[in-house]
C-alpha atoms as a PDB file:
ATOM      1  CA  UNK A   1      -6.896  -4.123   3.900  1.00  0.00           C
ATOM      2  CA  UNK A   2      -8.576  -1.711   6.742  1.00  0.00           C
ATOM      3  CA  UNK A   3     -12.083  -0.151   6.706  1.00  0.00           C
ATOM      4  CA  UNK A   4     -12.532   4.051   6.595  1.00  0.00           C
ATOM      5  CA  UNK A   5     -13.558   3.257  10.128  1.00  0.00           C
ATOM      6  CA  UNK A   6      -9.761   2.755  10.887  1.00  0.00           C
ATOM      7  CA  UNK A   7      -8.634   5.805  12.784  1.00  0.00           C
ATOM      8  CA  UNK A   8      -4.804   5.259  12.960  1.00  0.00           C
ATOM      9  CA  UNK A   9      -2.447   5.931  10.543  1.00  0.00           C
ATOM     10  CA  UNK A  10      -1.322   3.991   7.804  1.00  0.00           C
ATOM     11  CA  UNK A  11       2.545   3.447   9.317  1.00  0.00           C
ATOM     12  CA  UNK A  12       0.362   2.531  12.993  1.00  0.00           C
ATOM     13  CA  UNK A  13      -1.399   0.359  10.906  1.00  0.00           C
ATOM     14  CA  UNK A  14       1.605  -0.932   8.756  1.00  0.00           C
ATOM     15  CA  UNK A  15       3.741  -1.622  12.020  1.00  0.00           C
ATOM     16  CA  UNK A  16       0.642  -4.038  13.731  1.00  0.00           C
ATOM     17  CA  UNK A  17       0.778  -6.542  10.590  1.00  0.00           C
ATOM     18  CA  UNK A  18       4.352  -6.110   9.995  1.00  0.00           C
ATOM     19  CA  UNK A  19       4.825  -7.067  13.924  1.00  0.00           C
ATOM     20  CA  UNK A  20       2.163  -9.665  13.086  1.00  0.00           C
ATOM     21  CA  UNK A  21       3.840 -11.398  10.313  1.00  0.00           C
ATOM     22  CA  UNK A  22       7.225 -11.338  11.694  1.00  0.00           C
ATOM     23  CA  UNK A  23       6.285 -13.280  14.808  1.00  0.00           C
ATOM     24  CA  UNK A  24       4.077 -16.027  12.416  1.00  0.00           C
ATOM     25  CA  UNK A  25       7.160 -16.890  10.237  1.00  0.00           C
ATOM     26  CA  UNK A  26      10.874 -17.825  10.399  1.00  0.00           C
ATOM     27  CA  UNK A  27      12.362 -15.978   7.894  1.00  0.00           C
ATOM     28  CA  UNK A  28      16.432 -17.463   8.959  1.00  0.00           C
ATOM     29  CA  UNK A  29      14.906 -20.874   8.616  1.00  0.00           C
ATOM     30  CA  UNK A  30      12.139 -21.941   6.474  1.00  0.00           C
ATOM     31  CA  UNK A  31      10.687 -18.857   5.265  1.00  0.00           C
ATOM     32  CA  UNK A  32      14.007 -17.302   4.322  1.00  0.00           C
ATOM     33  CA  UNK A  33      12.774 -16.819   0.917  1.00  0.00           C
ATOM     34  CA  UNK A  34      10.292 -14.568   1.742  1.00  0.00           C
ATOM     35  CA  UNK A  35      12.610 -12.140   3.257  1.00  0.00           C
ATOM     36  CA  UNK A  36      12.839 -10.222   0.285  1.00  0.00           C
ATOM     37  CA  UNK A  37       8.892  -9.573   0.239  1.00  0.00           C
ATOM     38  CA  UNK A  38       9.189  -8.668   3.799  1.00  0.00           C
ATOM     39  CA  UNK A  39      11.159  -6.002   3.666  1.00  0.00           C
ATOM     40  CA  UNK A  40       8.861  -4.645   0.618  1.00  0.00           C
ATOM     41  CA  UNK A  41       5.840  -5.110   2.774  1.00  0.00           C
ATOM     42  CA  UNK A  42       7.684  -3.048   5.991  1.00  0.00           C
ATOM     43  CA  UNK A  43       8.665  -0.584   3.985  1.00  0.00           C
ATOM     44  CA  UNK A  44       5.837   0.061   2.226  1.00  0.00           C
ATOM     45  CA  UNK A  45       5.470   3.701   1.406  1.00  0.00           C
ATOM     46  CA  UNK A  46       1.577   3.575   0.718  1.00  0.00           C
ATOM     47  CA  UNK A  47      -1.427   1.556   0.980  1.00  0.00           C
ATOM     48  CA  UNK A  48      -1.069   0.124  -2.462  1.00  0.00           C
ATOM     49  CA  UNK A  49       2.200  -1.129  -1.980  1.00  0.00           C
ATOM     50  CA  UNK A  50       1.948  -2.516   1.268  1.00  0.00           C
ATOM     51  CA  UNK A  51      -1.696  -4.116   0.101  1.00  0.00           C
ATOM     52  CA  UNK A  52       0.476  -5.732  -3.079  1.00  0.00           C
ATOM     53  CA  UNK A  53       3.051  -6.940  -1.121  1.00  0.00           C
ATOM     54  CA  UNK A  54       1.345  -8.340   1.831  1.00  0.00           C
ATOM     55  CA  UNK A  55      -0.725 -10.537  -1.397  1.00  0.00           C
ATOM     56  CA  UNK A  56       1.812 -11.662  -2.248  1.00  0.00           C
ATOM     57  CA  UNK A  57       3.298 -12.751   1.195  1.00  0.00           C
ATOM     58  CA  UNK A  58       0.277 -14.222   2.169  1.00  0.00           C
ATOM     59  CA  UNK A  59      -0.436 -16.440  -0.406  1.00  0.00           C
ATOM     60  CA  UNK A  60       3.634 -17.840  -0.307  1.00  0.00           C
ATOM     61  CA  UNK A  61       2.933 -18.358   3.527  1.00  0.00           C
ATOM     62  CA  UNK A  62       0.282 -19.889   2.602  1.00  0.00           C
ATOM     63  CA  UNK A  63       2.208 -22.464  -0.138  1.00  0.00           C
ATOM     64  CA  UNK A  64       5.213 -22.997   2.059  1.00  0.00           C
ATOM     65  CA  UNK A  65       2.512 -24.472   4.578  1.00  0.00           C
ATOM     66  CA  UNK A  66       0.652 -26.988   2.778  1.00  0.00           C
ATOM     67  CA  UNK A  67       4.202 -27.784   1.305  1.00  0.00           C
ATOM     68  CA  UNK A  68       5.640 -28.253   4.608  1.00  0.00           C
ATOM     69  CA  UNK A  69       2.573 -30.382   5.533  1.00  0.00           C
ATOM     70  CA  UNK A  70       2.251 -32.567   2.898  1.00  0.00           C
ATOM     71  CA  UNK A  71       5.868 -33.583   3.669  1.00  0.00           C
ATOM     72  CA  UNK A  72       5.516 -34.043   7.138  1.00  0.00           C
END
């Protein structure tokens, strides 16, 4: 997800899109079901796992959206 040019470490790194992601979704309302992949993506012990995780979060964002506006 971040260049060799990226100085900080990978938990500095790791807390910016965790903070990121938390304030972009509602996990007690309509992203509650994501929770799960969440927590897997904060506590991410290495780059591969957070990179997996964070996939996969992105892309359900990214479902629950054009769900919620194709409803609205």
């Amino acid at each position: 997800m971040y260049g060799d040019e990226d100085k900080r470490t990978f938990e500095e790194r790791r807390a910016e899109v965790v903070a990121i992601v938390r304030a972009a979704s509602d996990f007690a309302g309509a992203d509650y079901g994501l929770r799960g992949i969440f927590l897997a993506m904060s506590e991410a012990h290495d780059e591969t796992a957070f990179d997996e995780a964070f996939g996969t979060m992105a892309a359900s964002l990214s479902e629950n959206t054009a769900r919620y506006l194709q409803t609205a």
